[in-house]
PDB file of N, CA and C in Angstrom:
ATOM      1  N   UNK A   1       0.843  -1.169   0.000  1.00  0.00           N
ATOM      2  CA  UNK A   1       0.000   0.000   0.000  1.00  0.00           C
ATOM      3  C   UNK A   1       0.896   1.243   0.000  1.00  0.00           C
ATOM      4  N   UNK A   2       0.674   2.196  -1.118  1.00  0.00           N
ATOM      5  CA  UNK A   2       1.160   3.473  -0.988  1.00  0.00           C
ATOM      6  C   UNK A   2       0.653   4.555   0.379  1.00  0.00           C
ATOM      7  N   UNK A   3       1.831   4.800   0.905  1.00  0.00           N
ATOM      8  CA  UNK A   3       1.357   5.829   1.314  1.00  0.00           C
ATOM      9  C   UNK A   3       2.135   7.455   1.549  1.00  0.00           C
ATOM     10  N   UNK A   4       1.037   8.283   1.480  1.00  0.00           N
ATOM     11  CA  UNK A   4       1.216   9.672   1.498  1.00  0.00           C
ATOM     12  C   UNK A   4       1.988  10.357   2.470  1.00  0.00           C
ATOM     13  N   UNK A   5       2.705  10.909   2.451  1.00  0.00           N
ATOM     14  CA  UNK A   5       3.431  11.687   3.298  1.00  0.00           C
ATOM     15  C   UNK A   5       3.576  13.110   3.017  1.00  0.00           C
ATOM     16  N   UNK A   6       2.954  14.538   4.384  1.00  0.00           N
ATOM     17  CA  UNK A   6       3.310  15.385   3.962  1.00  0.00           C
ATOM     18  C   UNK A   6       5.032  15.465   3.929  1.00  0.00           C
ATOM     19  N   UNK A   7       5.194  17.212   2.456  1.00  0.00           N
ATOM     20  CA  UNK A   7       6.281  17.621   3.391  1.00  0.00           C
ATOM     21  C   UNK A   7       6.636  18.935   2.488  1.00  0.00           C
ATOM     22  N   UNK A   8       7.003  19.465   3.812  1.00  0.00           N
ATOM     23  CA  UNK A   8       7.203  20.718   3.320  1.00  0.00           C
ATOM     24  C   UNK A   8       9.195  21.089   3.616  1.00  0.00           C
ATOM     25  N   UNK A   9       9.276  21.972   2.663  1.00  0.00           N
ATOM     26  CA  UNK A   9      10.642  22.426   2.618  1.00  0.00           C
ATOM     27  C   UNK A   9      10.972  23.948   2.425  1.00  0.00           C
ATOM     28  N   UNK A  10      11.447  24.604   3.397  1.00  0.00           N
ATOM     29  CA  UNK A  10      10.928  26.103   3.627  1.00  0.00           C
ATOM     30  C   UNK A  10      11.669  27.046   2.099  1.00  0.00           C
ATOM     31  N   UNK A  11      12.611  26.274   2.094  1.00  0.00           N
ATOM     32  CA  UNK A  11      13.683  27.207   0.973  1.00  0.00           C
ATOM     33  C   UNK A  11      12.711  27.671  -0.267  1.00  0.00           C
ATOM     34  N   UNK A  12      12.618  26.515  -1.116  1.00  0.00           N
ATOM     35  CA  UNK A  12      11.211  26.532  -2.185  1.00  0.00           C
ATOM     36  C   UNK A  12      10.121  27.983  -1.935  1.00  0.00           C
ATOM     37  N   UNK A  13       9.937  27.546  -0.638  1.00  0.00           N
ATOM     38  CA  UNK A  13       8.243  28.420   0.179  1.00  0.00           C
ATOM     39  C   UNK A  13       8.814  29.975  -0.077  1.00  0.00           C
ATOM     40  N   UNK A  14      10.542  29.916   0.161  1.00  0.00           N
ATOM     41  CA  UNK A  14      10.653  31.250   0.865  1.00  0.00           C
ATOM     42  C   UNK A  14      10.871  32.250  -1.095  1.00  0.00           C
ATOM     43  N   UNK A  15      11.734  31.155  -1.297  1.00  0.00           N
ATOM     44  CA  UNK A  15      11.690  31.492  -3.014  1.00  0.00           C
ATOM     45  C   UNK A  15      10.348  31.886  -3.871  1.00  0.00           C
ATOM     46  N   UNK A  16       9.475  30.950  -3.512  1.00  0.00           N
ATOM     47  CA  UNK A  16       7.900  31.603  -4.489  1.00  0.00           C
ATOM     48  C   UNK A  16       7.646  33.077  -3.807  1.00  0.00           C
ATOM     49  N   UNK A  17       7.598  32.829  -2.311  1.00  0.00           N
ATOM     50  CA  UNK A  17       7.262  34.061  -1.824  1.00  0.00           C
ATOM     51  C   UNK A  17       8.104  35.197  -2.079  1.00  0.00           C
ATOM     52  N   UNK A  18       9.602  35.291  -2.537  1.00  0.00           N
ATOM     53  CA  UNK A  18       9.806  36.118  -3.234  1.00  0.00           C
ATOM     54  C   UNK A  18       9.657  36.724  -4.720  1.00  0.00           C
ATOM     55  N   UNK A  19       9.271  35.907  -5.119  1.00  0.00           N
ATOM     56  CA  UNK A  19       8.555  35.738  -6.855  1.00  0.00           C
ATOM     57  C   UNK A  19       7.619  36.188  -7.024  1.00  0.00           C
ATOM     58  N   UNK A  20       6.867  36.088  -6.093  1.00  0.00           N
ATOM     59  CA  UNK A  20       5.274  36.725  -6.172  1.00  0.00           C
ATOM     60  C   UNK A  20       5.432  37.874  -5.644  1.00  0.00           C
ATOM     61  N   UNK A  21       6.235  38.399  -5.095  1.00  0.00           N
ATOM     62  CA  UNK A  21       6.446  39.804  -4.588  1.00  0.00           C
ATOM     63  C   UNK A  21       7.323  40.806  -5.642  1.00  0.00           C
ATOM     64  N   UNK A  22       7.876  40.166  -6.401  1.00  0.00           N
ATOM     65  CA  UNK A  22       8.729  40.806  -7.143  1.00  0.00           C
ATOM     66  C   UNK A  22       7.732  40.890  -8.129  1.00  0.00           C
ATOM     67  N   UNK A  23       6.992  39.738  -8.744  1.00  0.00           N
ATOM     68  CA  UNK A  23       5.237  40.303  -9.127  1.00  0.00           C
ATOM     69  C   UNK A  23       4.964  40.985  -9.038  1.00  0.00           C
ATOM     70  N   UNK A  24       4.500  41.261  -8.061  1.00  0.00           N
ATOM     71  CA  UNK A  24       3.182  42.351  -7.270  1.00  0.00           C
ATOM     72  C   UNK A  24       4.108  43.686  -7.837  1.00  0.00           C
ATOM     73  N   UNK A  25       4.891  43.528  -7.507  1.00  0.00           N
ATOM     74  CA  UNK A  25       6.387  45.250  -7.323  1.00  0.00           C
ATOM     75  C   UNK A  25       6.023  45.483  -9.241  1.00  0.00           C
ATOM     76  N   UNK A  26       6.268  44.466  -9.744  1.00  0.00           N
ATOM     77  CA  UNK A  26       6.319  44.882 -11.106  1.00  0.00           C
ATOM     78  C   UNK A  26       4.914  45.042 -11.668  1.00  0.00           C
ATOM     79  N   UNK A  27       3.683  44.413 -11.183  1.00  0.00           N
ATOM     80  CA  UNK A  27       2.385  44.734 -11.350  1.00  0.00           C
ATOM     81  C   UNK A  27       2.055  46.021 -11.354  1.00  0.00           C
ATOM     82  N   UNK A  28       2.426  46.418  -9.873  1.00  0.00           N
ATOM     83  CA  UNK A  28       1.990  47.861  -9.675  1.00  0.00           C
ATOM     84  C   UNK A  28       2.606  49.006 -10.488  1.00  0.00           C
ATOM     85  N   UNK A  29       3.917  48.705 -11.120  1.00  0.00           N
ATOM     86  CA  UNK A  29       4.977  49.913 -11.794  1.00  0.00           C
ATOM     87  C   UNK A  29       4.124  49.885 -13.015  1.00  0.00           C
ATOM     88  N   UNK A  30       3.435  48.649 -13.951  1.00  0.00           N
ATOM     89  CA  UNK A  30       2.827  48.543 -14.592  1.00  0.00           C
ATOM     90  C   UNK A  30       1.650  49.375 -14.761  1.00  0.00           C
ATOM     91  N   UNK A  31       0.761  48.696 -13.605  1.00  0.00           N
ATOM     92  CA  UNK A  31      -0.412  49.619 -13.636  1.00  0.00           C
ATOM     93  C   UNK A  31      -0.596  51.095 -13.400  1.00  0.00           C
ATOM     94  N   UNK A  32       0.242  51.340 -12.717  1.00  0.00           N
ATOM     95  CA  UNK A  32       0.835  53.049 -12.466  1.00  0.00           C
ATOM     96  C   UNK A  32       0.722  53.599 -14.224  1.00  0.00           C
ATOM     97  N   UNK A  33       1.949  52.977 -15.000  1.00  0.00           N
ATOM     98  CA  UNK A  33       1.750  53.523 -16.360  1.00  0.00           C
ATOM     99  C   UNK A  33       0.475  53.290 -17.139  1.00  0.00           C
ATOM    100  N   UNK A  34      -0.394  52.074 -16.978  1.00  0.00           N
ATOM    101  CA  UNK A  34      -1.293  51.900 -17.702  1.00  0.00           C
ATOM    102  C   UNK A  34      -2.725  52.652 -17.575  1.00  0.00           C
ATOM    103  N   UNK A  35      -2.766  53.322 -15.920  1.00  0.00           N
ATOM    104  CA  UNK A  35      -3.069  54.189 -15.859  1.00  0.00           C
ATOM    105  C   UNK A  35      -3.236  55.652 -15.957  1.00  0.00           C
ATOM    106  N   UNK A  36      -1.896  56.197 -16.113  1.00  0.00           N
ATOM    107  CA  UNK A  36      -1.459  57.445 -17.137  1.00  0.00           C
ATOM    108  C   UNK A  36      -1.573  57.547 -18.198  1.00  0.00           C
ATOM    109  N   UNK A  37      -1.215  56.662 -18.581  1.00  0.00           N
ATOM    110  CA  UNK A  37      -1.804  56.484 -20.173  1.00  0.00           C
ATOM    111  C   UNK A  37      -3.005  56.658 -20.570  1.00  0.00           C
ATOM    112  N   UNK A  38      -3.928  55.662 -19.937  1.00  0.00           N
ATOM    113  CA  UNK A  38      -5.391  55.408 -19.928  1.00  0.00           C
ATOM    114  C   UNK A  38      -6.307  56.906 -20.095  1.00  0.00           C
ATOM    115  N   UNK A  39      -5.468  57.480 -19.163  1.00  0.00           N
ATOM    116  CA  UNK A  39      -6.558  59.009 -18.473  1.00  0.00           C
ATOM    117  C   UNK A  39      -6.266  59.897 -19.461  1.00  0.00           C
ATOM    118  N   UNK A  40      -5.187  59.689 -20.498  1.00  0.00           N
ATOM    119  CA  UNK A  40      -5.111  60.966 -21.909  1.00  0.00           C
ATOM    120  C   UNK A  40      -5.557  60.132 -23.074  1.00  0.00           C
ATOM    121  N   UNK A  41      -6.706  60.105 -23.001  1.00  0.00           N
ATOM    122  CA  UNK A  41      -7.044  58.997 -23.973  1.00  0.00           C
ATOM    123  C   UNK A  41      -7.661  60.369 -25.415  1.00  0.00           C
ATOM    124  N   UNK A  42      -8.149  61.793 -24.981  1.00  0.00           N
ATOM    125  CA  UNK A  42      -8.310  62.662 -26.240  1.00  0.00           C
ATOM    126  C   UNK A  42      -7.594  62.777 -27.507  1.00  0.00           C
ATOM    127  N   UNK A  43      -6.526  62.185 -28.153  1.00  0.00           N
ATOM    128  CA  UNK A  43      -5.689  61.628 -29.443  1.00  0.00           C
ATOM    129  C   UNK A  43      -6.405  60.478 -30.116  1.00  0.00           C
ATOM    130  N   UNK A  44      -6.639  60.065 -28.862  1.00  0.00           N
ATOM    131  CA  UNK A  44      -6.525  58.046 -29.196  1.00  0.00           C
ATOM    132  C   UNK A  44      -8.542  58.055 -29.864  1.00  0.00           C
ATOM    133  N   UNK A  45      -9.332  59.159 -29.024  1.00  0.00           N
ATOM    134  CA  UNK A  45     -10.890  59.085 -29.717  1.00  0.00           C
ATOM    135  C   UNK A  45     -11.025  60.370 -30.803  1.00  0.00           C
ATOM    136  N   UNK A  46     -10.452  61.123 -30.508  1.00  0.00           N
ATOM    137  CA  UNK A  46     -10.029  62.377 -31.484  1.00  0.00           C
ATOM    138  C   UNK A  46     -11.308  63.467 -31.256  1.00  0.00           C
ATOM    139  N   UNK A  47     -11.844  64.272 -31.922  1.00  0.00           N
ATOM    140  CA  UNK A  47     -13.322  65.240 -31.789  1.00  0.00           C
ATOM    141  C   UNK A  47     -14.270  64.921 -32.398  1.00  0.00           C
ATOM    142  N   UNK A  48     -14.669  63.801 -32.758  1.00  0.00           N
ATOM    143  CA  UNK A  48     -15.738  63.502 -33.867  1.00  0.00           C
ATOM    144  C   UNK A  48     -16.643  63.522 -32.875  1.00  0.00           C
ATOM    145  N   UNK A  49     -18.211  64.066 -33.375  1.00  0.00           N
ATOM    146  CA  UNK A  49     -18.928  63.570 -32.615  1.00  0.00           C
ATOM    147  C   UNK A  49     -19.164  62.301 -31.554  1.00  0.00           C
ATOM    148  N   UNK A  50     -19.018  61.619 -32.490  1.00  0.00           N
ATOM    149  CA  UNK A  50     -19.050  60.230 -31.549  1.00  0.00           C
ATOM    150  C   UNK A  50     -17.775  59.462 -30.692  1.00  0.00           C
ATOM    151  N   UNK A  51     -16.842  60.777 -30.610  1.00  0.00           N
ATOM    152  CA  UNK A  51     -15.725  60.616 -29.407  1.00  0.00           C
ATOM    153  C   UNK A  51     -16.058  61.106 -28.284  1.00  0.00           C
ATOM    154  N   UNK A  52     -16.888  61.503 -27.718  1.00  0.00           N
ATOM    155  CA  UNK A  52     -17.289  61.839 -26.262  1.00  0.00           C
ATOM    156  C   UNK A  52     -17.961  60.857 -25.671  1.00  0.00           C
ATOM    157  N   UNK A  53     -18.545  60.302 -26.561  1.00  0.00           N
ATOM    158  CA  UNK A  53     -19.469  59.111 -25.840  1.00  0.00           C
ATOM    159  C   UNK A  53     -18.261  57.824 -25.592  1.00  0.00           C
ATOM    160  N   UNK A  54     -17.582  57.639 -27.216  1.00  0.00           N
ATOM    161  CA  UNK A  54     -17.079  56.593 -26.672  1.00  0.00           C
ATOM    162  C   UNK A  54     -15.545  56.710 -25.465  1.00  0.00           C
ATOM    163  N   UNK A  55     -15.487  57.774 -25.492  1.00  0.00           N
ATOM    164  CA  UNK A  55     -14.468  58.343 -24.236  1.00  0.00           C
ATOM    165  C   UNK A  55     -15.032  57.996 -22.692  1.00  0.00           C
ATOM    166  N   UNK A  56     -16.609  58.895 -22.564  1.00  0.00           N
ATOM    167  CA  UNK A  56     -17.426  58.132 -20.803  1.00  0.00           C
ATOM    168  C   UNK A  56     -17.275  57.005 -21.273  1.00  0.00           C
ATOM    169  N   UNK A  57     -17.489  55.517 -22.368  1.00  0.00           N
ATOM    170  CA  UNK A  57     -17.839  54.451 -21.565  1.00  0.00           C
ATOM    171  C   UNK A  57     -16.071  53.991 -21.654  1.00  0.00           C
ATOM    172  N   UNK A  58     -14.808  54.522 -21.833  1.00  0.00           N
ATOM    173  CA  UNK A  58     -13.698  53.935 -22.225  1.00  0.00           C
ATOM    174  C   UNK A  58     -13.115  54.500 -20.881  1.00  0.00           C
ATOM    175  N   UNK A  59     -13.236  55.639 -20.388  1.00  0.00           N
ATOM    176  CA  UNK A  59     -12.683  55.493 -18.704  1.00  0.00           C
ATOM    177  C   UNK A  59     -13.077  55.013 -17.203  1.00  0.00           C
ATOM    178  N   UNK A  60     -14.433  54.614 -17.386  1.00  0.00           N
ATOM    179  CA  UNK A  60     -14.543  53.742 -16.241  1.00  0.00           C
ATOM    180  C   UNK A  60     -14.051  52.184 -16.320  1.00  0.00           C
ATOM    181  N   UNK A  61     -13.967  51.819 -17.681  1.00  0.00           N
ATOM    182  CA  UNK A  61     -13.486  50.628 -17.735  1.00  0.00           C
ATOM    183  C   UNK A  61     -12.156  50.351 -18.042  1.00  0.00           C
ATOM    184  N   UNK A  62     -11.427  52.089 -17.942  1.00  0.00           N
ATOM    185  CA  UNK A  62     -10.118  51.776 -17.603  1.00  0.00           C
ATOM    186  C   UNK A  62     -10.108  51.777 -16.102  1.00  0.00           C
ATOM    187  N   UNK A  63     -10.614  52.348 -15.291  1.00  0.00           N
ATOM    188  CA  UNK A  63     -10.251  52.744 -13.801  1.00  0.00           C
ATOM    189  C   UNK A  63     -10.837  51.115 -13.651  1.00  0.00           C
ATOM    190  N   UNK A  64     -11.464  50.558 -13.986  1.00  0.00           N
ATOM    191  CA  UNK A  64     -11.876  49.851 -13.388  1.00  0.00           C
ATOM    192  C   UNK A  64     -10.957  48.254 -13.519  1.00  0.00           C
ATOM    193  N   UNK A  65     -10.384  48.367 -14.601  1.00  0.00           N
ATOM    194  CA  UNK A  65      -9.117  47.484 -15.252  1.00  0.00           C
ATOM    195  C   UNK A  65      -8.002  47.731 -14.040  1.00  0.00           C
ATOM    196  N   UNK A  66      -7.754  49.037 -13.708  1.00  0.00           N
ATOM    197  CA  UNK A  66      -6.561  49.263 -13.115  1.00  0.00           C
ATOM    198  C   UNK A  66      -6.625  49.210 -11.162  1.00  0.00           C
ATOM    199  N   UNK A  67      -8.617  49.344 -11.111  1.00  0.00           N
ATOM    200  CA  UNK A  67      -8.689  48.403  -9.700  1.00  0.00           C
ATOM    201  C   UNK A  67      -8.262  46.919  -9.560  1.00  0.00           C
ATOM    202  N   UNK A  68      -8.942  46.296 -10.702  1.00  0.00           N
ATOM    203  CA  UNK A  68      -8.912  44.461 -10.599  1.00  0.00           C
ATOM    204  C   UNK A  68      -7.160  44.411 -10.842  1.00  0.00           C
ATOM    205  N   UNK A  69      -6.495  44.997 -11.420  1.00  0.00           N
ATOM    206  CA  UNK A  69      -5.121  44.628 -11.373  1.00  0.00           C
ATOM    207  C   UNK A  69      -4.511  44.869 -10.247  1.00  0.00           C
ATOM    208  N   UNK A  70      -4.622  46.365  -9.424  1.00  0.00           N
ATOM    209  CA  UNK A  70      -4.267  46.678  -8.040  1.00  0.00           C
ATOM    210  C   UNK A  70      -4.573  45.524  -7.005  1.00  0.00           C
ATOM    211  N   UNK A  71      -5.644  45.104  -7.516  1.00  0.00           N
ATOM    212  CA  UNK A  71      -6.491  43.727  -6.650  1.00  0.00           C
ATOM    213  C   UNK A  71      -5.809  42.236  -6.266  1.00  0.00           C
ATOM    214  N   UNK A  72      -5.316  42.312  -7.649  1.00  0.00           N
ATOM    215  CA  UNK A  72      -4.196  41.250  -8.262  1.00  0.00           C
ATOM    216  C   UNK A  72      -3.127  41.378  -7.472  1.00  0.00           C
ATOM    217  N   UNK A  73      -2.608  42.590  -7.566  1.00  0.00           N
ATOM    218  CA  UNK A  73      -1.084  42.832  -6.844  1.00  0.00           C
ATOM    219  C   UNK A  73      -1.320  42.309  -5.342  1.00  0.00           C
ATOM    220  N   UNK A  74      -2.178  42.890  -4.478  1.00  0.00           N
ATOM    221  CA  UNK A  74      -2.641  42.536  -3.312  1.00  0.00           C
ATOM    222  C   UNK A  74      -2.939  41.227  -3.250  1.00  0.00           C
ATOM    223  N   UNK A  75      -3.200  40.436  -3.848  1.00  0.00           N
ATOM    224  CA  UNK A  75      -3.351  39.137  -3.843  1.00  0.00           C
ATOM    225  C   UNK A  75      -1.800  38.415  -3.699  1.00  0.00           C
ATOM    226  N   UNK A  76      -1.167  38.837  -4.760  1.00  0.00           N
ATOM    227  CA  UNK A  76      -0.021  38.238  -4.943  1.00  0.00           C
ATOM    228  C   UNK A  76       1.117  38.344  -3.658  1.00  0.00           C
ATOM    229  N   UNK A  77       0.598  39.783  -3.055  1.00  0.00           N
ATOM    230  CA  UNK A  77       1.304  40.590  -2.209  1.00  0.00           C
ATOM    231  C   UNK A  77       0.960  39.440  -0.542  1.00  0.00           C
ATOM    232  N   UNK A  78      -0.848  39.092  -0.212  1.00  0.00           N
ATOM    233  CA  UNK A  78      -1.231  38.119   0.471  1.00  0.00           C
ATOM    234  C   UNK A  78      -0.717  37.076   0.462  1.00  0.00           C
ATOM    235  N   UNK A  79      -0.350  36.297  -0.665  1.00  0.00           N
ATOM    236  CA  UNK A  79       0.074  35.020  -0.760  1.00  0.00           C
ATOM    237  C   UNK A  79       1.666  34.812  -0.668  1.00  0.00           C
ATOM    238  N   UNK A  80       2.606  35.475  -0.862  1.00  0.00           N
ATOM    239  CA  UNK A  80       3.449  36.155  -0.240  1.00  0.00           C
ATOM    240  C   UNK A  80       3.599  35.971   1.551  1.00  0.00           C
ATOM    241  N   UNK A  81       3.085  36.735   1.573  1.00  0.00           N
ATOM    242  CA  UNK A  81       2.834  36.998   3.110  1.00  0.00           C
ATOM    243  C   UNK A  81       2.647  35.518   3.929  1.00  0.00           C
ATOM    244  N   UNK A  82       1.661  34.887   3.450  1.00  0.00           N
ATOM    245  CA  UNK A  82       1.261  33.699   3.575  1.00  0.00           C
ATOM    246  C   UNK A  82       2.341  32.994   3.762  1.00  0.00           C
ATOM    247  N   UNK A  83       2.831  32.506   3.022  1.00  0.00           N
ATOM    248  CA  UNK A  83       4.059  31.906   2.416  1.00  0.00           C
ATOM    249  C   UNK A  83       5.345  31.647   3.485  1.00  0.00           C
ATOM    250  N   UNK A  84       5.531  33.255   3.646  1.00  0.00           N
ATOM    251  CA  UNK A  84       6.467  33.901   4.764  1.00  0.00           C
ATOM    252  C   UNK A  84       5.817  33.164   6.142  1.00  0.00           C
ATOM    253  N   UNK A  85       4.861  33.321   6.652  1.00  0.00           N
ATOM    254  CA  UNK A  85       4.348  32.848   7.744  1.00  0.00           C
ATOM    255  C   UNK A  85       4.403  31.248   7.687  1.00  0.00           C
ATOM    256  N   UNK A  86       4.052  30.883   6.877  1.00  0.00           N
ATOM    257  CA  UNK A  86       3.843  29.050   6.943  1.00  0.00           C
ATOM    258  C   UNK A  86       5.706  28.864   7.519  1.00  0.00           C
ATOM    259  N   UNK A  87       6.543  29.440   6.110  1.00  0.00           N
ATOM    260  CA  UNK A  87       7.991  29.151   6.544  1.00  0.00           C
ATOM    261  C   UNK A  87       8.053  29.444   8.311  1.00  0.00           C
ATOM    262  N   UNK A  88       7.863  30.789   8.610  1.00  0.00           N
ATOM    263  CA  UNK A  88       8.517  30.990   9.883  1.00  0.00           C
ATOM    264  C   UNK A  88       7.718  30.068  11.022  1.00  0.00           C
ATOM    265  N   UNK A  89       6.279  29.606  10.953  1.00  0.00           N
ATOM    266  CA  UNK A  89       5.521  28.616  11.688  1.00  0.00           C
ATOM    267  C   UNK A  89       6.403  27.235  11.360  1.00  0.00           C
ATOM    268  N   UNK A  90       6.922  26.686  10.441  1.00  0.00           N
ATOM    269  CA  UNK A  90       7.106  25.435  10.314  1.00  0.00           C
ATOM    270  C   UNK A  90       8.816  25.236  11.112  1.00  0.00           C
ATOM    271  N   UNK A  91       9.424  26.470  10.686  1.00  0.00           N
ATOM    272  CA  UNK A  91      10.722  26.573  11.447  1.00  0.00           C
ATOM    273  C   UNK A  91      10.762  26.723  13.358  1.00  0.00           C
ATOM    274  N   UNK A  92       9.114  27.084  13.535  1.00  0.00           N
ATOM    275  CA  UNK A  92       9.183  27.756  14.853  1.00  0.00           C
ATOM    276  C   UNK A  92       9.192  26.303  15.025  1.00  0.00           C
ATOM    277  N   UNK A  93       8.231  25.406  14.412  1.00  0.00           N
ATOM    278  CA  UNK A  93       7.612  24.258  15.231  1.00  0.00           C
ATOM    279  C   UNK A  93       8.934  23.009  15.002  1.00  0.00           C
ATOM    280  N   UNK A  94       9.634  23.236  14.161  1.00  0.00           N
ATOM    281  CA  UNK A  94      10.732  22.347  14.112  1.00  0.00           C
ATOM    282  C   UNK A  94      11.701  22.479  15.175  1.00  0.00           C
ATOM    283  N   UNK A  95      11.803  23.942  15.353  1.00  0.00           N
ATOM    284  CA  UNK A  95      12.695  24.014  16.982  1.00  0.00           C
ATOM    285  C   UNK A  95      12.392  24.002  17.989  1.00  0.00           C
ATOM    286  N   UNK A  96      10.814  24.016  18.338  1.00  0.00           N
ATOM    287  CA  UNK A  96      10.272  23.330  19.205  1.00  0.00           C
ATOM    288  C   UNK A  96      10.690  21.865  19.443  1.00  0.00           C
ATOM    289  N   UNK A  97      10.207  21.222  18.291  1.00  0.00           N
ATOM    290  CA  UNK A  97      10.435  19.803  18.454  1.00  0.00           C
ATOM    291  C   UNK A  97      11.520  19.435  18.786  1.00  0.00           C
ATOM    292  N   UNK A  98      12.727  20.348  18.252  1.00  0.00           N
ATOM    293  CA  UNK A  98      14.046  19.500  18.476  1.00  0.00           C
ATOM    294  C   UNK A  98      14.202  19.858  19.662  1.00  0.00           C
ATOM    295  N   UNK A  99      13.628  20.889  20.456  1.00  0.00           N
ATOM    296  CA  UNK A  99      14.094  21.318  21.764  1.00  0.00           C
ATOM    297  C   UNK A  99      13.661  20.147  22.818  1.00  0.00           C
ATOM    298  N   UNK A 100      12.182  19.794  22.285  1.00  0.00           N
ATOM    299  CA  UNK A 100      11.652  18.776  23.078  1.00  0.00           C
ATOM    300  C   UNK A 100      12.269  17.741  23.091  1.00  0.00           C
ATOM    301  N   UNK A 101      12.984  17.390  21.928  1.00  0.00           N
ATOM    302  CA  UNK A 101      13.806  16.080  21.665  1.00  0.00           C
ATOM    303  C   UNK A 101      15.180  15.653  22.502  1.00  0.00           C
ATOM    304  N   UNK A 102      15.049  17.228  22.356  1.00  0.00           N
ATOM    305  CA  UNK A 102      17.351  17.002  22.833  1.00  0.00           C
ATOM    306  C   UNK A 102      17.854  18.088  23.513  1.00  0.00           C
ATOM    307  N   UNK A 103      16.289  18.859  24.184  1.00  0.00           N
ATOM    308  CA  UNK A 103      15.894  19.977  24.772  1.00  0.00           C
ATOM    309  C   UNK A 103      17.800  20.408  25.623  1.00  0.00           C
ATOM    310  N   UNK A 104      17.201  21.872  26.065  1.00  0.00           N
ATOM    311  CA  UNK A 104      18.140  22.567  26.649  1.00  0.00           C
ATOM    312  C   UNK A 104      17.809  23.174  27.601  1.00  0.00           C
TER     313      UNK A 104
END
């Protein structure tokens, strides 16, 4: 019979969690520009009549692009965090154990 064994190995944990942070860092430099951009959009619809209209419905659904990405970053930024904590819980509880083991 197979059987399952957890296991965790903090190095890996501590590595994603820097990956996803270096993410998030480059998400946000991103969305910063994609939002400057976004907000001079008068070139990009020009004066025709029918550039005012399509200008209101083209900036809420930029602001609103550049919430769900901010959203994103924070996510990435959480899981991260996460990450960091599991490592420093699994290290706390390993020196627990060994203390209990071969205590001091």
């Amino acid at each position: 019979m197979t059987r399952n064994f957890f296991s965790f190995r903090p190095e890996p944990a501590t590595v994603l969690a820097k990956g996803l942070t270096v993410s998030a860092d480059h998400l946000d430099s991103r969305v910063r520009e994609f939002a400057a951009q976004a907000g001079n959009v008068t070139d990009t619809f020009g004066s025709s009549s029918g550039s005012s209209e399509a200008r209101s419905l083209y900036a809420p659904m930029t602001r609103h692009a550049a919430t769900a990405l901010r959203e994103i970053s924070a996510d990435l930024r959480d899981h991260a965090s996460g990450l960091h904590h599991a490592v420093a819980s699994y290290e706390g509880a390993e020196y627990a154990r060994a203390q209990q083991f071969w205590g001091k």
